[in-house]
Protein backbone atom coordinates (compact mmCIF):
# COMPACT_ATOMS: atom_id res chain seq x y z
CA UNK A 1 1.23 -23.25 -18.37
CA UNK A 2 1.26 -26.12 -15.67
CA UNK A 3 4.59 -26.50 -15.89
CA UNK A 4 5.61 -22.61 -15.31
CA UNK A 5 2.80 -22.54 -12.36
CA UNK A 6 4.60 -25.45 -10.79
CA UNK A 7 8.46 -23.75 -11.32
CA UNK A 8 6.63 -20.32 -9.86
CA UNK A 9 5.46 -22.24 -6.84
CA UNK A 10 8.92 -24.16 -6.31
CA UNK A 11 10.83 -20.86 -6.59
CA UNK A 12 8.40 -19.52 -3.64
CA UNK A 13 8.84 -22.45 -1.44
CA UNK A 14 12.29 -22.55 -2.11
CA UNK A 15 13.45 -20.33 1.13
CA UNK A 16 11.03 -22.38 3.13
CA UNK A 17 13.11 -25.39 3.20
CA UNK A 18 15.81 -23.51 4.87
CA UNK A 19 15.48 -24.07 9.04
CA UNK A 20 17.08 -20.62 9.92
CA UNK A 21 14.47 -19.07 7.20
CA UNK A 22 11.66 -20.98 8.63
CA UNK A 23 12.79 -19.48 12.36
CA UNK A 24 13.28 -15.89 10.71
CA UNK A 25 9.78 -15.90 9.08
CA UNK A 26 8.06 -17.18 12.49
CA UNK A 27 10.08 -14.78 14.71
CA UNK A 28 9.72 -11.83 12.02
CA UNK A 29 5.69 -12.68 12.30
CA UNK A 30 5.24 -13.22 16.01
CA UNK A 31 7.17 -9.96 16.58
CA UNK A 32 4.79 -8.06 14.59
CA UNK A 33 1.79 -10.11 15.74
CA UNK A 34 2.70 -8.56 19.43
CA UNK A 35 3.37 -4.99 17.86
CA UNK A 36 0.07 -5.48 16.60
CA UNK A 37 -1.31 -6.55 20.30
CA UNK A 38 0.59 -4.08 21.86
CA UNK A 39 -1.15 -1.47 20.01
CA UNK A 40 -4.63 -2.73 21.05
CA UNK A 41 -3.82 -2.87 24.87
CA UNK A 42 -1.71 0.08 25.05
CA UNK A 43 -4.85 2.04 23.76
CA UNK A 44 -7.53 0.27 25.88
CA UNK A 45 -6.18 0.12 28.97
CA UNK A 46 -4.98 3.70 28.84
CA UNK A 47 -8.59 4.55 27.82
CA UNK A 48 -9.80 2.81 31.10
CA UNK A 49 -7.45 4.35 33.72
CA UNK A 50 -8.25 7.85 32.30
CA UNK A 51 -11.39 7.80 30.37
CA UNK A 52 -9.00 10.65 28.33
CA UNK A 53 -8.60 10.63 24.53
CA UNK A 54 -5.56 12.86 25.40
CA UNK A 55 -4.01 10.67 27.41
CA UNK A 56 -4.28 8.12 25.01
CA UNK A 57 -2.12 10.43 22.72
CA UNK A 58 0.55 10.90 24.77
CA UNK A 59 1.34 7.44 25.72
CA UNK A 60 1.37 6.48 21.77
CA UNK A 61 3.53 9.46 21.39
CA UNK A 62 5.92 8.60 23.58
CA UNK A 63 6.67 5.01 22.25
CA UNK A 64 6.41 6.81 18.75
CA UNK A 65 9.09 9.39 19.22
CA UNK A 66 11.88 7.33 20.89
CA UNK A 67 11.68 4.88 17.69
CA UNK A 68 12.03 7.59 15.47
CA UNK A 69 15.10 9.24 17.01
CA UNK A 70 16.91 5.83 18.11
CA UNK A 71 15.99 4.41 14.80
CA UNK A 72 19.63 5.29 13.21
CA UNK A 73 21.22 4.08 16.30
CA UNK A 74 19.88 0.92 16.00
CA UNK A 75 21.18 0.55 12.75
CA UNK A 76 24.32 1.62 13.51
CA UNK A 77 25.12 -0.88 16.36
CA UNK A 78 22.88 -3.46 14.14
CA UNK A 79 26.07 -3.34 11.59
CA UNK A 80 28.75 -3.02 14.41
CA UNK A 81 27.30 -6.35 16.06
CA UNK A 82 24.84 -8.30 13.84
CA UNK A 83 21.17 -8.00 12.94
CA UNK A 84 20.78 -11.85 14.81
CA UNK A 85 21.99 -10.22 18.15
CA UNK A 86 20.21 -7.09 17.97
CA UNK A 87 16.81 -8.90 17.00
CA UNK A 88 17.29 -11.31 19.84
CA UNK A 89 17.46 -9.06 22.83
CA UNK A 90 15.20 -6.39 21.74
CA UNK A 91 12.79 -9.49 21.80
CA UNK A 92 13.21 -10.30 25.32
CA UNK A 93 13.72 -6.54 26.43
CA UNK A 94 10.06 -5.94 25.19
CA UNK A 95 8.93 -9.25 26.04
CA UNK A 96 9.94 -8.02 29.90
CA UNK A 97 8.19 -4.94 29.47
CA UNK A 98 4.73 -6.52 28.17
CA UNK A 99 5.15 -9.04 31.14
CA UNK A 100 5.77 -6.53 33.78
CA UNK A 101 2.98 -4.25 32.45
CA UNK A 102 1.00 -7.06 32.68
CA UNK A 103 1.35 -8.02 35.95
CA UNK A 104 0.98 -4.71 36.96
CA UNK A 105 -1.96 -3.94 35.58
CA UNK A 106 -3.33 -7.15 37.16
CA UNK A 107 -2.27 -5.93 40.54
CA UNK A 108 -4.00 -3.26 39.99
CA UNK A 109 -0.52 -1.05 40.69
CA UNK A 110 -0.40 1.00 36.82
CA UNK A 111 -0.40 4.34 36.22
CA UNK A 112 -1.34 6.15 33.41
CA UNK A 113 2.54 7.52 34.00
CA UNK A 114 3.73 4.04 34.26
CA UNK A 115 2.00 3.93 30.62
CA UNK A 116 4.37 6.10 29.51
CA UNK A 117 7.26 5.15 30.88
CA UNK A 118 6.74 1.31 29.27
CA UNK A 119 5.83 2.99 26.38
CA UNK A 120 8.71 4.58 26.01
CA UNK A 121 10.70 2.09 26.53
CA UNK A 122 9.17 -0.33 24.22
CA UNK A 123 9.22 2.62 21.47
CA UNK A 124 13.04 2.93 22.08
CA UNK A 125 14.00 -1.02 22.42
CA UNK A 126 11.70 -1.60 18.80
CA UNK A 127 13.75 1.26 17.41
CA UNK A 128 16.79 -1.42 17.42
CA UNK A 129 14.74 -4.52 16.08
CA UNK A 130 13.24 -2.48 12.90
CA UNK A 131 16.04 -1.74 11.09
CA UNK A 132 17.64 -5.47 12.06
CA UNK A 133 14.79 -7.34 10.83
CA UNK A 134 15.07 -5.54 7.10
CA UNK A 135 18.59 -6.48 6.37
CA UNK A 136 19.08 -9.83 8.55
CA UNK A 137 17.79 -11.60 5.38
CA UNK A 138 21.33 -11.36 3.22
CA UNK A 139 22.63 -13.89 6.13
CA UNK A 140 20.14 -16.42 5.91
CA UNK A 141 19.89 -16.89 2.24
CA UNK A 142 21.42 -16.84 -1.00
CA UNK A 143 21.34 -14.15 -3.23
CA UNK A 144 19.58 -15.62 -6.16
CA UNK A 145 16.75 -16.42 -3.02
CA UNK A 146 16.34 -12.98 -2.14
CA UNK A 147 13.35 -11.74 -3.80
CA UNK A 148 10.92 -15.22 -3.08
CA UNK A 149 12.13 -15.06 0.90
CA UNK A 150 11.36 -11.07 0.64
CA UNK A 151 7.51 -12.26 -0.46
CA UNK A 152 7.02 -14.90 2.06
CA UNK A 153 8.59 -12.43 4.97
CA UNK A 154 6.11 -10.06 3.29
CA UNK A 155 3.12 -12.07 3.41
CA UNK A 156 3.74 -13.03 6.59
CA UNK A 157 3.49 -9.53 7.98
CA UNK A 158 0.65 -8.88 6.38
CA UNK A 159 -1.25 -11.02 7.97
CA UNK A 160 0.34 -10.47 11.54
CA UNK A 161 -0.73 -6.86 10.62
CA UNK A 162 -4.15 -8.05 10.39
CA UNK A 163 -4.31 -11.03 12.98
CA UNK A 164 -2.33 -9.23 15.30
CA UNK A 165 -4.73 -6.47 16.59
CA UNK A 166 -7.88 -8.84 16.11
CA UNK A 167 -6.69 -10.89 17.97
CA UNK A 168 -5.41 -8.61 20.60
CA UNK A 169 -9.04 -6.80 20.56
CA UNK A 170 -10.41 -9.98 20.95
CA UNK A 171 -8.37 -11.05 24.29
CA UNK A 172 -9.07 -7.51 25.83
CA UNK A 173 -12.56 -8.50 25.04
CA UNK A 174 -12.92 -11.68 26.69
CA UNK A 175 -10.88 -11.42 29.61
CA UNK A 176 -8.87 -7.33 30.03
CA UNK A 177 -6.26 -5.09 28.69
CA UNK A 178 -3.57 -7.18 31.26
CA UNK A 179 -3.85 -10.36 30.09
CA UNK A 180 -3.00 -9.13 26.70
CA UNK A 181 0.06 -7.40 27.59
CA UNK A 182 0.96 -10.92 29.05
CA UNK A 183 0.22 -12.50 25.78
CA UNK A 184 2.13 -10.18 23.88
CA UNK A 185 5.01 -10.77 26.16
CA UNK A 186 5.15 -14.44 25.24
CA UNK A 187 4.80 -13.22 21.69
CA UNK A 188 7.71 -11.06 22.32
CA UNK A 189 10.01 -14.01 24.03
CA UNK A 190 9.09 -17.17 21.43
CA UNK A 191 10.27 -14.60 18.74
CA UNK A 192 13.20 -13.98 20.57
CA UNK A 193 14.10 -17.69 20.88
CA UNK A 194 12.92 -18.05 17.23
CA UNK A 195 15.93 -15.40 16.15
CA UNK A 196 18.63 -17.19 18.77
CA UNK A 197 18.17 -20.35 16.38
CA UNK A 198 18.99 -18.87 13.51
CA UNK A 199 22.30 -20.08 11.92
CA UNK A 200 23.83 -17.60 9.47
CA UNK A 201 25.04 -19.23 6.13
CA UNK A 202 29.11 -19.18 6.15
CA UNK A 203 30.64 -16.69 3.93
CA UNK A 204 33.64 -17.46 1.79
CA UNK A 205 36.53 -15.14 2.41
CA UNK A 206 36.27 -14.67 -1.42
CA UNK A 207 32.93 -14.37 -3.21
CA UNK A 208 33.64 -15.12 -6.88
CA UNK A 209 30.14 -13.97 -7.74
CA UNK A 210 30.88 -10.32 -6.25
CA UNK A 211 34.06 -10.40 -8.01
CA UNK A 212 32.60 -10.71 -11.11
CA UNK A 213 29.87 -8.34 -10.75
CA UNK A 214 32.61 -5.53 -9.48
CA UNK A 215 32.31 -3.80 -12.47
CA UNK A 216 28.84 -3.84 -13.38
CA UNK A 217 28.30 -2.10 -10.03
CA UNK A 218 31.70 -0.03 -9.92
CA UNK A 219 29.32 3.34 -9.35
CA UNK A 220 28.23 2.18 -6.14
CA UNK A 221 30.37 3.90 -2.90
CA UNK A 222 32.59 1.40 -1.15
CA UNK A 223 31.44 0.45 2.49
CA UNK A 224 32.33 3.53 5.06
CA UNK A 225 35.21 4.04 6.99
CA UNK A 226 34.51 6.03 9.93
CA UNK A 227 37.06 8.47 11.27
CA UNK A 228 36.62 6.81 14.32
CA UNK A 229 34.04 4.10 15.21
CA UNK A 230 32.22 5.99 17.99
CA UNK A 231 28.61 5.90 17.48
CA UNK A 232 27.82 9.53 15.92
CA UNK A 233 30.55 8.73 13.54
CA UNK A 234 29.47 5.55 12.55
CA UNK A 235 26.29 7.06 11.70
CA UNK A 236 27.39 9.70 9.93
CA UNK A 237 29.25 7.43 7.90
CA UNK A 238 25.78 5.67 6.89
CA UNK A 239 24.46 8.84 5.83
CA UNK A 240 27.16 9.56 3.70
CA UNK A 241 27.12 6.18 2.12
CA UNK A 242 22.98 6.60 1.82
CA UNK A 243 23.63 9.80 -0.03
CA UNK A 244 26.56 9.73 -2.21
CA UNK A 245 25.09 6.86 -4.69
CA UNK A 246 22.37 8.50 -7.02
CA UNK A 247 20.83 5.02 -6.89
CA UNK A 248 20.06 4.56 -3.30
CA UNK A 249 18.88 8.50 -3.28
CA UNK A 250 16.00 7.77 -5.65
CA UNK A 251 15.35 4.69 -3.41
CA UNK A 252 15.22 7.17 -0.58
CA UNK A 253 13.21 9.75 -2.44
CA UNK A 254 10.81 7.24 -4.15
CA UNK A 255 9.51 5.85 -0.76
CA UNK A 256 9.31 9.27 1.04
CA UNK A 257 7.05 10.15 -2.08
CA UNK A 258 5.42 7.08 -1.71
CA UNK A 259 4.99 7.09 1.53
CA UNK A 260 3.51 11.07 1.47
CA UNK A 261 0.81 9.14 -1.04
CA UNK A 262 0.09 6.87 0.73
CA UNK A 263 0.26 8.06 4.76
CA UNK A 264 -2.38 10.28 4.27
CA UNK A 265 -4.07 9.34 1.33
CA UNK A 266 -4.66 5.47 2.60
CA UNK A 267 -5.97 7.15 6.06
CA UNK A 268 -7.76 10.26 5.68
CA UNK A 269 -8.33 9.79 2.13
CA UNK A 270 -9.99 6.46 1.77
CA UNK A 271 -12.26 7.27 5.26
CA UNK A 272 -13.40 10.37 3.76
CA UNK A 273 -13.92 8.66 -0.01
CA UNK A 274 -15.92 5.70 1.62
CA UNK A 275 -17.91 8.58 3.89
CA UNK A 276 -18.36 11.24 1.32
CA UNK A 277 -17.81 10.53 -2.10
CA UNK A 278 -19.26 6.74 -2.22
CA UNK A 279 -22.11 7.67 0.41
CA UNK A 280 -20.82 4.61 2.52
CA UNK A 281 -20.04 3.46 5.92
CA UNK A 282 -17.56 1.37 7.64
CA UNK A 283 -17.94 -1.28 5.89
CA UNK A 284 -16.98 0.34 2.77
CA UNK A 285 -14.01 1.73 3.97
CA UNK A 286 -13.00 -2.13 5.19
CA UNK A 287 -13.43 -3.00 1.81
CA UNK A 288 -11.02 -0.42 0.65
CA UNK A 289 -8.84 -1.05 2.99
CA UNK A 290 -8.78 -5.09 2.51
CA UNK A 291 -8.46 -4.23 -1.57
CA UNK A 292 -4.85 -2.74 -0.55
CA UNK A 293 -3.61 -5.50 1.72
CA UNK A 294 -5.39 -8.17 -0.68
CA UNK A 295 -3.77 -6.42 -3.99
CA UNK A 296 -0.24 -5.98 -2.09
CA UNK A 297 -0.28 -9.84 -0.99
CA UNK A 298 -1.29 -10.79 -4.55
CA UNK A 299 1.32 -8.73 -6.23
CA UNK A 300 4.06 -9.44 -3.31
CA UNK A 301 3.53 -13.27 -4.69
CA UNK A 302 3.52 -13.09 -8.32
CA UNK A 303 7.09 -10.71 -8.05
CA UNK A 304 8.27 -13.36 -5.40
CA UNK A 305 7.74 -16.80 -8.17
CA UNK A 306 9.30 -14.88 -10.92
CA UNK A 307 12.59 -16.50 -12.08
CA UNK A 308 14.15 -12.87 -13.88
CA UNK A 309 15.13 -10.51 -12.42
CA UNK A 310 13.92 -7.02 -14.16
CA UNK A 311 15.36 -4.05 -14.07
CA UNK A 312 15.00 -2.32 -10.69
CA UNK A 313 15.62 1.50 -12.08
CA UNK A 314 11.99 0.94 -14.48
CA UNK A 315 10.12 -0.93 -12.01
CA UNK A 316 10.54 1.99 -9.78
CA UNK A 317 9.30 4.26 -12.06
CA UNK A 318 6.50 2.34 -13.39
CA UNK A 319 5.60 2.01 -9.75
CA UNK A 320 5.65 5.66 -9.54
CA UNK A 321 3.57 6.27 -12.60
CA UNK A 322 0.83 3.26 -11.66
CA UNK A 323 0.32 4.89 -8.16
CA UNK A 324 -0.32 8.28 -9.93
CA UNK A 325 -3.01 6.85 -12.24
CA UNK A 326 -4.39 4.88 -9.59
CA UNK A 327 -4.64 8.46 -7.24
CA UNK A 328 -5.97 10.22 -10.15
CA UNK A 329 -8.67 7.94 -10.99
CA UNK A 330 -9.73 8.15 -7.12
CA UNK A 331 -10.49 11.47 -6.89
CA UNK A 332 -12.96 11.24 -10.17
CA UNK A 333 -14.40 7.56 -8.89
CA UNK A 334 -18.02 7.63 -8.01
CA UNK A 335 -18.73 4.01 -7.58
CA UNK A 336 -17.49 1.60 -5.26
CA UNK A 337 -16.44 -1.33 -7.40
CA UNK A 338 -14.59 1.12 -9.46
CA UNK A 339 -12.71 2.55 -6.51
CA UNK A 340 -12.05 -1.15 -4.94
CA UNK A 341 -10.65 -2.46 -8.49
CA UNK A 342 -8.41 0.85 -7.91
CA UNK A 343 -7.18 0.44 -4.93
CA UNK A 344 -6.26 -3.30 -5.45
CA UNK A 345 -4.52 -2.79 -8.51
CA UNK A 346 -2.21 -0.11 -6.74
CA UNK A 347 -1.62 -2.88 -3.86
CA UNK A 348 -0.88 -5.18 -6.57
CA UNK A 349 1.54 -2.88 -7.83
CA UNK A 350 3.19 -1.75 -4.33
CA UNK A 351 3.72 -5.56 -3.22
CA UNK A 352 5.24 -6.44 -6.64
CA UNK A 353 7.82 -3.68 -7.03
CA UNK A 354 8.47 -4.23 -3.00
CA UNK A 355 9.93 -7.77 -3.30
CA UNK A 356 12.57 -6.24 -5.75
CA UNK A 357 13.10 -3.20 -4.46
CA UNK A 358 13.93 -4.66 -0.87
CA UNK A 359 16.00 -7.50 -2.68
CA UNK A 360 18.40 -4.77 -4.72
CA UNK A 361 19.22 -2.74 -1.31
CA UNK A 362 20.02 -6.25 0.31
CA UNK A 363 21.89 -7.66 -3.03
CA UNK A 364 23.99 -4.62 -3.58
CA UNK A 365 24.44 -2.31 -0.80
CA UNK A 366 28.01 -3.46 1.70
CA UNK A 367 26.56 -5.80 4.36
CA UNK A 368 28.90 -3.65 6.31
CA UNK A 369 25.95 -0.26 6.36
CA UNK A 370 23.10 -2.66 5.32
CA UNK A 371 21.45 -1.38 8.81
CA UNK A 372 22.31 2.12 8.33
CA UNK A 373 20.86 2.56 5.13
CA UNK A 374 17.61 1.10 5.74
CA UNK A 375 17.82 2.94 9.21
CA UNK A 376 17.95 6.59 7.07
CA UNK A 377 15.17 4.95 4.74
CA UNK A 378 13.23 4.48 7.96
CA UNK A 379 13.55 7.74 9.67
CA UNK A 380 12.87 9.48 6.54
CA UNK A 381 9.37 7.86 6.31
CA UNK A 382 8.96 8.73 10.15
CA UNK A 383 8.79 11.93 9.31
CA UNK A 384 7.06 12.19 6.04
CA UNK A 385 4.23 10.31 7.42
CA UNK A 386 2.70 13.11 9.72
CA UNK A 387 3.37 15.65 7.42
CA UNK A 388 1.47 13.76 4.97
CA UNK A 389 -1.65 13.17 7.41
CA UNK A 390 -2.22 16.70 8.44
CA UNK A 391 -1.42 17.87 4.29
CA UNK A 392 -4.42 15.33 3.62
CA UNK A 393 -6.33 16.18 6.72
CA UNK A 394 -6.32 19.93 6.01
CA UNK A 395 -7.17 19.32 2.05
CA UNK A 396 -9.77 16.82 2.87
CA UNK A 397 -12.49 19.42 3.96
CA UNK A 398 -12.68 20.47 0.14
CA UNK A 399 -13.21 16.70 -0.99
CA UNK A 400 -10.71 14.12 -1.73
CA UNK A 401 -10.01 15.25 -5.61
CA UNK A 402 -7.77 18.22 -4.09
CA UNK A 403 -5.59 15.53 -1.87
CA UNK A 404 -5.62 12.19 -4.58
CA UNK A 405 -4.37 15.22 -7.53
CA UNK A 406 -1.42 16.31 -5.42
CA UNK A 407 -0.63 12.89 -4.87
CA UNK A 408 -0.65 11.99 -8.32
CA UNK A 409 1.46 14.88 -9.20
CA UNK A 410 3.69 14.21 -6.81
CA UNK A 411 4.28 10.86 -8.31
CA UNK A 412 4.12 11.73 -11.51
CA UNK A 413 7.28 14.30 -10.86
CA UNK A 414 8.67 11.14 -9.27
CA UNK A 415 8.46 9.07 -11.76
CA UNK A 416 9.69 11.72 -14.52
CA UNK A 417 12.74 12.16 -12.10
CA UNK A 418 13.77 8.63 -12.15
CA UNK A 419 13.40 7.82 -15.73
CA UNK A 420 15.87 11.33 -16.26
CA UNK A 421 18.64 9.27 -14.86
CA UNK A 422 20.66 6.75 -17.13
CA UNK A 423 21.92 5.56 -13.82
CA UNK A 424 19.22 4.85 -12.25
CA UNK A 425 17.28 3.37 -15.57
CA UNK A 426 20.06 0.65 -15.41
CA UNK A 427 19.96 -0.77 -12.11
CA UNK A 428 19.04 -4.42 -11.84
């Protein structure tokens, strides 16, 4: 037992000894620590200049939309030039922005239309570091290292998703809204000096290893070759890569269902459960909410030490299945312990199937459309997302066993779906 506890915890710090790795997990985490700040002083100082909720919604809207609709172009150009590149000057275009906000604001110069300009423009510059960040990894590490680096990049924004708009709430606190734009600015430029270190690993003109395993993935499409290489071709060459293998459709499908149950679900649904069902407050639904994140990290950990490598196609579906008993056993729950145990074991079973899921699409799919792909998986989830939150907002006002019993039929179809496919079944 000591001895398997001790290979588990090599095989996590494994990728840590790896400089570039080390740079990639503090840049990856100091980016999202200032998306996190950003967030908090976007909102606050908007709030002050206006005193208007509504105002509030249109600056978040308009560095929302841009990164939804430039999300394929960045990962179009990320695959034309390299994730490394991309990454590193979207890190020092937003760290401007942050630092000129900043310095406006403590002028006392902004406008609530200056808001939404830098908004924006942040929106649209992170629209070309997302989809770089997701498939950099292939270039820093082997592939046998994929899944344990996926669980420490995954831990690591976990806890910049947490720390990030504490801390940020805490700065506005003690000094103004200004000062953390500032902050989040140097965020912005130490990750983008983080990413300029980063050495990819050389790669052999030949790669015996991909030779060999040819066969064993002869279904999947070969990388696109665009009719011509302008942009809207190049992207339409990732979307017909995307959607030609079954395998990376029931990827695509399996997070827009997860992502329907969890959007609004996680949101609407666990504020309303802690409110109504469980008769308590806010500190209830923190406790749901740190059940998910804690049950996620947990799981993220235990699938990033394992040696094996299972087979992606059941994991998926298991996934599916676990989510759907999990949502079904929410909307009957009438205790709080029972509906925290829940709610971590579905976070435990999100962060597991996560580190492989991530580590097949960056394994097997061309590094040539890595971007691309994960650029359509992105967008797709942009979109689902809202739908999700009004579905669960407008099902909410007749309880949550209404909106956790669609989700678990919707993921029970889901999983039913994947385990119909012999393709899919076999993917490892």
């Amino acid at each position: 037992m000591a001895s398997t506890l001790v290979d588990a915890g090599s095989r996590l710090r494994a990728p840590a000894r790896l400089p570039s790795f080390r740079l990639l997990w503090l840049g990856q985490s100091l980016s999202l620590l200032g998306d996190g700040f950003s967030y908090i002083a976007f909102s606050w100082i908007t709030l002050s200049l206006t005193q208007s909720t509504l105002a509030l919604g249109y600056v978040l809207a308009f560095q929302a939309v841009p990164r939804a609709l430039l999300t394929l172009v960045g990962g179009s150009l990320s695959d034309k030039w390299s994730s490394r590149t991309l990454m590193k000057f979207s890190s020092w275009a937003r760290a401007g922005l942050m630092a000129a906000v900043g310095l406006a604001g403590t002028t006392g110069s902004l406008t609530v239309w200056m808001l939404c300009c830098a908004a924006a423009a942040f929106g649209a510059v992170d629209a070309f570091f997302q989809p770089a960040r997701a498939s950099i990894l292939p270039s820093v590490v082997d592939k046998e290292l994929l899944a344990p680096a996926n669980a420490l990049l995954a831990v690591g924004t976990k806890v910049s998703a947490v720390l990030g708009p504490a801390v940020g709430g805490m700065v506005v606190a003690f000094s103004d809204a200004s000062i953390a734009f500032l902050v989040d600015g140097a965020c912005f430029a130490l990750c983008g000096l983080c990413v300029a270190g980063i050495r990819p690993l050389p790669r052999p003109g030949a790669d015996p290893e991909a030779k060999a395993g040819a066969k064993a993935e002869a279904s999947a499409p070969a990388a696109p070759v665009a009719a011509g290489n302008s942009l809207g071709s190049r992207i339409r060459a990732g979307l017909r890569y995307a959607f030609e293998d079954p395998r990376i459709r029931t990827i695509l499908a399996v997070d827009a269902a997860v992502t329907f149950c969890q959007a609004g679900p996680f949101t609407v649904g666990f504020a309303t459960l802690a409110k109504v069902d469980l008769h308590g407050g806010s500190t209830t639904l923190g406790l749901l909410n740190g059940a998910l994140a804690g049950g996620a990290m947990l799981g993220t950990l235990v699938g990033g030490a394992l040696s094996s490598r299972p087979r992606v196609g059941l994991l998926i579906a298991a996934l599916a299945g676990w989510l759907a008993i999990g949502t079904g056993l929410l909307g009957i729950v009438d205790s709080t312990v029972g509906a925290l145990v829940t709610v971590l074991a579905m976070g435990f079973g999100m962060g597991f199937q996560g580190v492989f899921g991530l580590s097949w699409i960056q394994r097997n799919i061309d590094g040539a459309v890595l971007s691309r792909v994960i650029s359509v998986d992105m967008v797709i989830g942009y979109g689902v997302a809202p739908l999700s939150l009004i579905a669960c907002g407008a099902l909410a006002r007749s309880g949550t066993a209404p909106m956790f019993a669609l989700s678990a039929v919707i993921l029970t179809v889901t999983a039913i779906g994947i385990l119909s496919s012999k393709v899919v079944r076999e993917m490892r």
